[in-house]
Protein backbone atom coordinates (compact mmCIF):
# COMPACT_ATOMS: atom_id res chain seq x y z
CA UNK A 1 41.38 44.74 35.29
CA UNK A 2 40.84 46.46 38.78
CA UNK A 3 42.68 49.11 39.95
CA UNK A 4 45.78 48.26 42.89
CA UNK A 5 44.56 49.47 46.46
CA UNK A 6 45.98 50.84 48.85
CA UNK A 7 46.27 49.14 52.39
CA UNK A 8 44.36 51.83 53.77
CA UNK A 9 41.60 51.17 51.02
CA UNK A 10 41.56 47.53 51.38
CA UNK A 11 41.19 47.77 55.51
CA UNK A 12 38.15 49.89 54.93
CA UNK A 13 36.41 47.91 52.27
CA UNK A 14 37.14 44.82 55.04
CA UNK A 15 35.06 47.01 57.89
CA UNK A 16 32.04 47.46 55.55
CA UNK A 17 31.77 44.12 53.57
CA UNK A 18 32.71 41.48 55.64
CA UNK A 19 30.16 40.10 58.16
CA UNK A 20 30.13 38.59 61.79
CA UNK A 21 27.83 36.81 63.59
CA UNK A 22 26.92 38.75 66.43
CA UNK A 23 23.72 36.77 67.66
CA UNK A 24 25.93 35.23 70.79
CA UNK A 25 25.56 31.70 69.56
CA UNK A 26 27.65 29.67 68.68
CA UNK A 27 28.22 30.44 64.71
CA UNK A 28 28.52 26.33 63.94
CA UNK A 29 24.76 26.02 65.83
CA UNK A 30 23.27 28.30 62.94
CA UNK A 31 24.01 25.41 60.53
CA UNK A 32 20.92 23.50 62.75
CA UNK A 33 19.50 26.66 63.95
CA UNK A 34 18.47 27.76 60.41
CA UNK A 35 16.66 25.17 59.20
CA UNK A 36 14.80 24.61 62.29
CA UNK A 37 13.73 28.03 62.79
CA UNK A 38 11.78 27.76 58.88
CA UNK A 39 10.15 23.95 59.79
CA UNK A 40 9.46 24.90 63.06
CA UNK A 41 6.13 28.05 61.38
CA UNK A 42 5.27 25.89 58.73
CA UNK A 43 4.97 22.72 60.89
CA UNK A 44 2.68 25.45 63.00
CA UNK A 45 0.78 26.46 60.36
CA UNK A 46 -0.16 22.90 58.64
CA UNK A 47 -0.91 21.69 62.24
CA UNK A 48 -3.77 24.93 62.93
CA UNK A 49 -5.11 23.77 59.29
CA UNK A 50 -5.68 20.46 60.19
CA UNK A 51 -7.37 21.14 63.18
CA UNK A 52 -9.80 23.57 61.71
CA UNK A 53 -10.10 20.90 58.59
CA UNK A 54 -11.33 18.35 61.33
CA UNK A 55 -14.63 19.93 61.42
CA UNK A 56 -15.63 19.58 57.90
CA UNK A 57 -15.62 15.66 58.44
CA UNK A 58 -18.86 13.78 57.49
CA UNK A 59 -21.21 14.79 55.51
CA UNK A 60 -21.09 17.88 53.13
CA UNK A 61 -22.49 20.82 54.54
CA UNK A 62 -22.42 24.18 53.28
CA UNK A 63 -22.65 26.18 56.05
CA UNK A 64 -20.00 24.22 58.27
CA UNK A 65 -17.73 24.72 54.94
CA UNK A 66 -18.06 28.42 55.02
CA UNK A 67 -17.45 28.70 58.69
CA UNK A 68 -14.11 26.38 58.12
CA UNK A 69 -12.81 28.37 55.57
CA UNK A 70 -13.66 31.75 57.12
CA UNK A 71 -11.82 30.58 60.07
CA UNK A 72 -8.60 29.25 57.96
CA UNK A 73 -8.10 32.51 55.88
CA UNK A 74 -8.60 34.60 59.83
CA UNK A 75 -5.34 33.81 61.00
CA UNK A 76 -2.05 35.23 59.51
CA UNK A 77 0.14 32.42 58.74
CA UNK A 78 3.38 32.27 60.81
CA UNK A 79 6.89 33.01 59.28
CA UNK A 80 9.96 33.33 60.12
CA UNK A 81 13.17 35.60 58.38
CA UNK A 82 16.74 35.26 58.99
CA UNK A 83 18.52 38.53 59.55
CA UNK A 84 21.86 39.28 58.36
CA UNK A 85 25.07 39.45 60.04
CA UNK A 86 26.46 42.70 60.79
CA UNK A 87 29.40 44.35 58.98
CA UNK A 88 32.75 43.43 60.57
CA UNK A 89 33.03 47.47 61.52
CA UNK A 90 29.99 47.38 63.86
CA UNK A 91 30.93 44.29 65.41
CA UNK A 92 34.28 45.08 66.59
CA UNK A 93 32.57 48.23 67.96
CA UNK A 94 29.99 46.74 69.70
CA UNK A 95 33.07 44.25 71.53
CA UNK A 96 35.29 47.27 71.98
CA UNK A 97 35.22 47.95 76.00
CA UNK A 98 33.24 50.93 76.63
């Protein structure tokens, strides 16, 4: 069983753990936001493969097949990574008049 804290204590451990949103956003449009932001790279990224696959119709040819894939793998693939919110402590600094 955990030990009783102190008010003090418990205020502190608030500052550091919880998290706020502190984008500018509205928090609800995240819910959308999120989801959009890891189609929209991948939709990029199977659209540029298509395009270069476009070439290798027809007839097999070597050559034209090494070109194709040299071109595929020459591109980094696009990503996108959420970041996290920041701890409830830096927030309210960041909104405390300066």
């Amino acid at each position: 069983m955990g030990r009783h804290r102190s008010p003090r204590e418990k205020k502190v451990l608030t500052y550091t753990r919880d998290r706020r949103n502190d984008y500018g956003a509205n928090d609800k449009a995240s819910r959308r936001a999120i989801r959009r932001n890891k189609r929209l790279p991948h939709r990029a990224n199977r659209h540029h493969d298509h395009q270069r696959l476009t070439a290798l119709a027809g007839a097999p040819d070597p050559a034209i097949d090494q070109v194709v894939e040299v071109r595929l793998r020459g591109r980094r693939p696009k990503t996108w990574r959420k970041l996290p919110d920041l701890p409830l402590g830096e927030h309210l600094e960041r909104r405390r008049p300066a």
